[in-house]
N, C-alpha and C. Protein backbone atom coordinates (compact mmCIF):
# COMPACT_ATOMS: atom_id res chain seq x y z
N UNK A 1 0.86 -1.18 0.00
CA UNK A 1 0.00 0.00 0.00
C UNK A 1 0.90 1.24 0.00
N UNK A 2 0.90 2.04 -0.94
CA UNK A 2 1.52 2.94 -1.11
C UNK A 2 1.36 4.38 0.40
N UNK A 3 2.58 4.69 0.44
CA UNK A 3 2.37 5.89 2.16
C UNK A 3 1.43 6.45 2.25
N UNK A 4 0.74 7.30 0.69
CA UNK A 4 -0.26 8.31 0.94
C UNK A 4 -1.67 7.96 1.67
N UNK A 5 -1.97 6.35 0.87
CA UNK A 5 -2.97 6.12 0.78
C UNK A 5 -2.92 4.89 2.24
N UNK A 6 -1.52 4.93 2.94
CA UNK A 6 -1.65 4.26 4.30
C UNK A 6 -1.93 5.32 5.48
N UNK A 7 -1.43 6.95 5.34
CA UNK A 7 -1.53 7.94 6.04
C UNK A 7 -2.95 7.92 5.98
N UNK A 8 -3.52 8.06 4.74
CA UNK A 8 -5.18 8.74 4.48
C UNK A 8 -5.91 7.42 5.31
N UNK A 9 -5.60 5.93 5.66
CA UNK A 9 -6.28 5.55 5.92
C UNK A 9 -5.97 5.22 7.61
N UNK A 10 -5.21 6.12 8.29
CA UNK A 10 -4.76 6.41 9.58
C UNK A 10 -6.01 7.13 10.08
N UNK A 11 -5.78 8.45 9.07
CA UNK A 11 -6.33 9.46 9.33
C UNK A 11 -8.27 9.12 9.79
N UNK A 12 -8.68 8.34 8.41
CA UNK A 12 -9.39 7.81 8.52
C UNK A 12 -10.16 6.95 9.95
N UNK A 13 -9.42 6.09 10.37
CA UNK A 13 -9.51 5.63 11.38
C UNK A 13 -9.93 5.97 12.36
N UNK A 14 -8.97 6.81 13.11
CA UNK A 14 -8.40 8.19 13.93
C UNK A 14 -10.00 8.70 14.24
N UNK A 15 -10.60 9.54 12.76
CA UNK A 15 -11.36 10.24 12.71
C UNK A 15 -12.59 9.74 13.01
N UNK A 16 -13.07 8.26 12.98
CA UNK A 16 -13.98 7.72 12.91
C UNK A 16 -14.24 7.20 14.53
N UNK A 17 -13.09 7.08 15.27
CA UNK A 17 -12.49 6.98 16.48
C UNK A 17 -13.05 7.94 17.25
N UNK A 18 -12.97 9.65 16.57
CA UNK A 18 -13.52 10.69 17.30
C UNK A 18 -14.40 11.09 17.32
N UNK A 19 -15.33 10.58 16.28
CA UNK A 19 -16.40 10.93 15.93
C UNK A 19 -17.07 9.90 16.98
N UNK A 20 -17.23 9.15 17.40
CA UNK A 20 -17.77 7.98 18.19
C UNK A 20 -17.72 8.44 19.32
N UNK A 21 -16.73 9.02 20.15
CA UNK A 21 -16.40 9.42 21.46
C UNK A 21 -16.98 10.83 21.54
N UNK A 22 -16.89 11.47 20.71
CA UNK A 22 -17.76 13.10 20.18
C UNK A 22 -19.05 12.83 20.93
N UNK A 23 -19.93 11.48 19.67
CA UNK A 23 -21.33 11.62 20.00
C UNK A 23 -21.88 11.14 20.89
N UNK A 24 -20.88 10.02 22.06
CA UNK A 24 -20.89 9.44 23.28
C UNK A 24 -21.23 10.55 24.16
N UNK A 25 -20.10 11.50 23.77
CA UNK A 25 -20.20 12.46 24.81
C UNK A 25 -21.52 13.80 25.07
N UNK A 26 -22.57 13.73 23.27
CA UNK A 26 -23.24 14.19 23.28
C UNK A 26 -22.96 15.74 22.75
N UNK A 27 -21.89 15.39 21.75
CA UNK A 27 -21.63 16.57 21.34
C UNK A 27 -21.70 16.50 19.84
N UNK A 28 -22.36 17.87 19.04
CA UNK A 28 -22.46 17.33 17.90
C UNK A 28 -21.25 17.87 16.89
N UNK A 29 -20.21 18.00 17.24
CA UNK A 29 -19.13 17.98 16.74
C UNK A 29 -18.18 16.73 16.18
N UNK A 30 -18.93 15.85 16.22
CA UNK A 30 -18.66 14.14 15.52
C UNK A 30 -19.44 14.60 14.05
N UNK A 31 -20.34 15.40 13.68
CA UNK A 31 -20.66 15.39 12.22
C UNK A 31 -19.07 16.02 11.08
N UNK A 32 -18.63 16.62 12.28
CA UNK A 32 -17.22 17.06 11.51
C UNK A 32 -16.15 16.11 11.48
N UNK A 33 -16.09 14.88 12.72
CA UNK A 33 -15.25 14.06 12.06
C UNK A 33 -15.71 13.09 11.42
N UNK A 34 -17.00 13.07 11.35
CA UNK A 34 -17.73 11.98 10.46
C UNK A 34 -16.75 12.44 8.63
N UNK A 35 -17.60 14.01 8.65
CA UNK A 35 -17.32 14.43 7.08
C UNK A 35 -15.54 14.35 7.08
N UNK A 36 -14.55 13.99 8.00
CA UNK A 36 -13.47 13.99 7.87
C UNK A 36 -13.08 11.94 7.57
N UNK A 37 -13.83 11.73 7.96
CA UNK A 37 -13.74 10.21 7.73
C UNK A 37 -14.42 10.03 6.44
N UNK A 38 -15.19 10.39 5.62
CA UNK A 38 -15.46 9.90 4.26
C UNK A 38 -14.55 10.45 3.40
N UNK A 39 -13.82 11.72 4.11
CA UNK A 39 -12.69 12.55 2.81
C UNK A 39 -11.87 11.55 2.89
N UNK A 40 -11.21 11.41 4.30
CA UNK A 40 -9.69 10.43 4.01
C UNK A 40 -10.02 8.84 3.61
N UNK A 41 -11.35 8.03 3.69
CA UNK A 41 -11.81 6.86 2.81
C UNK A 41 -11.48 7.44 1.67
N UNK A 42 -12.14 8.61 0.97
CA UNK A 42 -11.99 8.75 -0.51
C UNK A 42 -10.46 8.74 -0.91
N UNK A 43 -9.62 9.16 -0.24
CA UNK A 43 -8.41 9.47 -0.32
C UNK A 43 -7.75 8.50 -0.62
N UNK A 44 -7.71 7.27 0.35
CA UNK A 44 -7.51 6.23 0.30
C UNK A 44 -7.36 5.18 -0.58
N UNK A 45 -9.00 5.18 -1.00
CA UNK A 45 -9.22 4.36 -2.33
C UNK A 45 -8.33 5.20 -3.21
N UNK A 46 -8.83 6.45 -3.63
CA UNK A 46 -7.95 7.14 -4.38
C UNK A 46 -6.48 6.51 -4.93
N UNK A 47 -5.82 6.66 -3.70
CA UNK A 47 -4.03 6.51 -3.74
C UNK A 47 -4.07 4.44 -3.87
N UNK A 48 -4.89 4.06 -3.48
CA UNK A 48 -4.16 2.84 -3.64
C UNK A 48 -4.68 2.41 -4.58
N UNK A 49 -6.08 2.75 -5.09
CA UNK A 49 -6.10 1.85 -7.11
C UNK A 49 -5.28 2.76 -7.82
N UNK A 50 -4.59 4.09 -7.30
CA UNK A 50 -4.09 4.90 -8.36
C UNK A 50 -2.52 3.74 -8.56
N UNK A 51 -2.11 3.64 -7.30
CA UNK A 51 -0.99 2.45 -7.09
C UNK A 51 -1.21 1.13 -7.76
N UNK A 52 -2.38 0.78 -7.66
CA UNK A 52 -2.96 -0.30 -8.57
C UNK A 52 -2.43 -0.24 -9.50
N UNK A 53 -3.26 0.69 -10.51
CA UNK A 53 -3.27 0.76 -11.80
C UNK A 53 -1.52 1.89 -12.56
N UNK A 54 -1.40 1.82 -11.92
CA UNK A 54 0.18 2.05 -12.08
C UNK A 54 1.15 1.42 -12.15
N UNK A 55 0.91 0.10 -11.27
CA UNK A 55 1.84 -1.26 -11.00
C UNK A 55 1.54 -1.88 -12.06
N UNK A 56 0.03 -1.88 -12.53
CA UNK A 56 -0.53 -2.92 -13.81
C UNK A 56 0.22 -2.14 -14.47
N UNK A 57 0.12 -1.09 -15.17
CA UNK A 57 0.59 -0.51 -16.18
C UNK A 57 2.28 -0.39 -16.50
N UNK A 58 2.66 -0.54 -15.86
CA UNK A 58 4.53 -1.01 -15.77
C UNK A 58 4.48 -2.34 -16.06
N UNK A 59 3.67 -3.13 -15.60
CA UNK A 59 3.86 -4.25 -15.83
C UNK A 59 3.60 -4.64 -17.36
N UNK A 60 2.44 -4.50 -17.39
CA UNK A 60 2.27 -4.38 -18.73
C UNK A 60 3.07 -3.45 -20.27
N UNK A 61 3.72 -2.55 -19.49
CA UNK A 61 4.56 -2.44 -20.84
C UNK A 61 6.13 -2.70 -20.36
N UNK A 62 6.46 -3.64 -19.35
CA UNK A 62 7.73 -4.05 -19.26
C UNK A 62 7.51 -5.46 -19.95
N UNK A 63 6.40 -6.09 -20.08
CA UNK A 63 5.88 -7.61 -20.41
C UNK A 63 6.09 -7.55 -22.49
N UNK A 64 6.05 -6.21 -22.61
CA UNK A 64 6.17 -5.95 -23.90
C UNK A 64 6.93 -6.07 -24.44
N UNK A 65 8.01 -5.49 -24.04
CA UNK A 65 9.42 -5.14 -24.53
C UNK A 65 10.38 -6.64 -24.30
């Protein structure tokens, strides 16, 4: 898993972590780490099919030559 997309899914975590203890506590300041937990998911996916399809694609034109 490429760093970016292991950071974004820290972050992720983290955020989803605070958001839980936020709304335990009865505060509605968990809707902000909620919306911070679907950015760094997106992020995530993002960086690691981008890693995906980058690895395929080397591969595929080193398989060529």
């Amino acid at each position: 898993m490429p760093r970016l997309a292991l950071y974004a899914l820290v972050v992720c975590v983290l955020s989803v972590a605070a958001a839980v203890v936020s709304f335990a506590q009865g505060m509605w300041l968990g809707v902000v780490w909620v919306l911070l937990a679907g950015l760094s998911s997106n992020m995530t996916w993002y960086y690691a099919r981008r890693a995906k399809v980058l690895r395929q694609r080397d591969e595929a034109a080193s398989a060529g030559h």
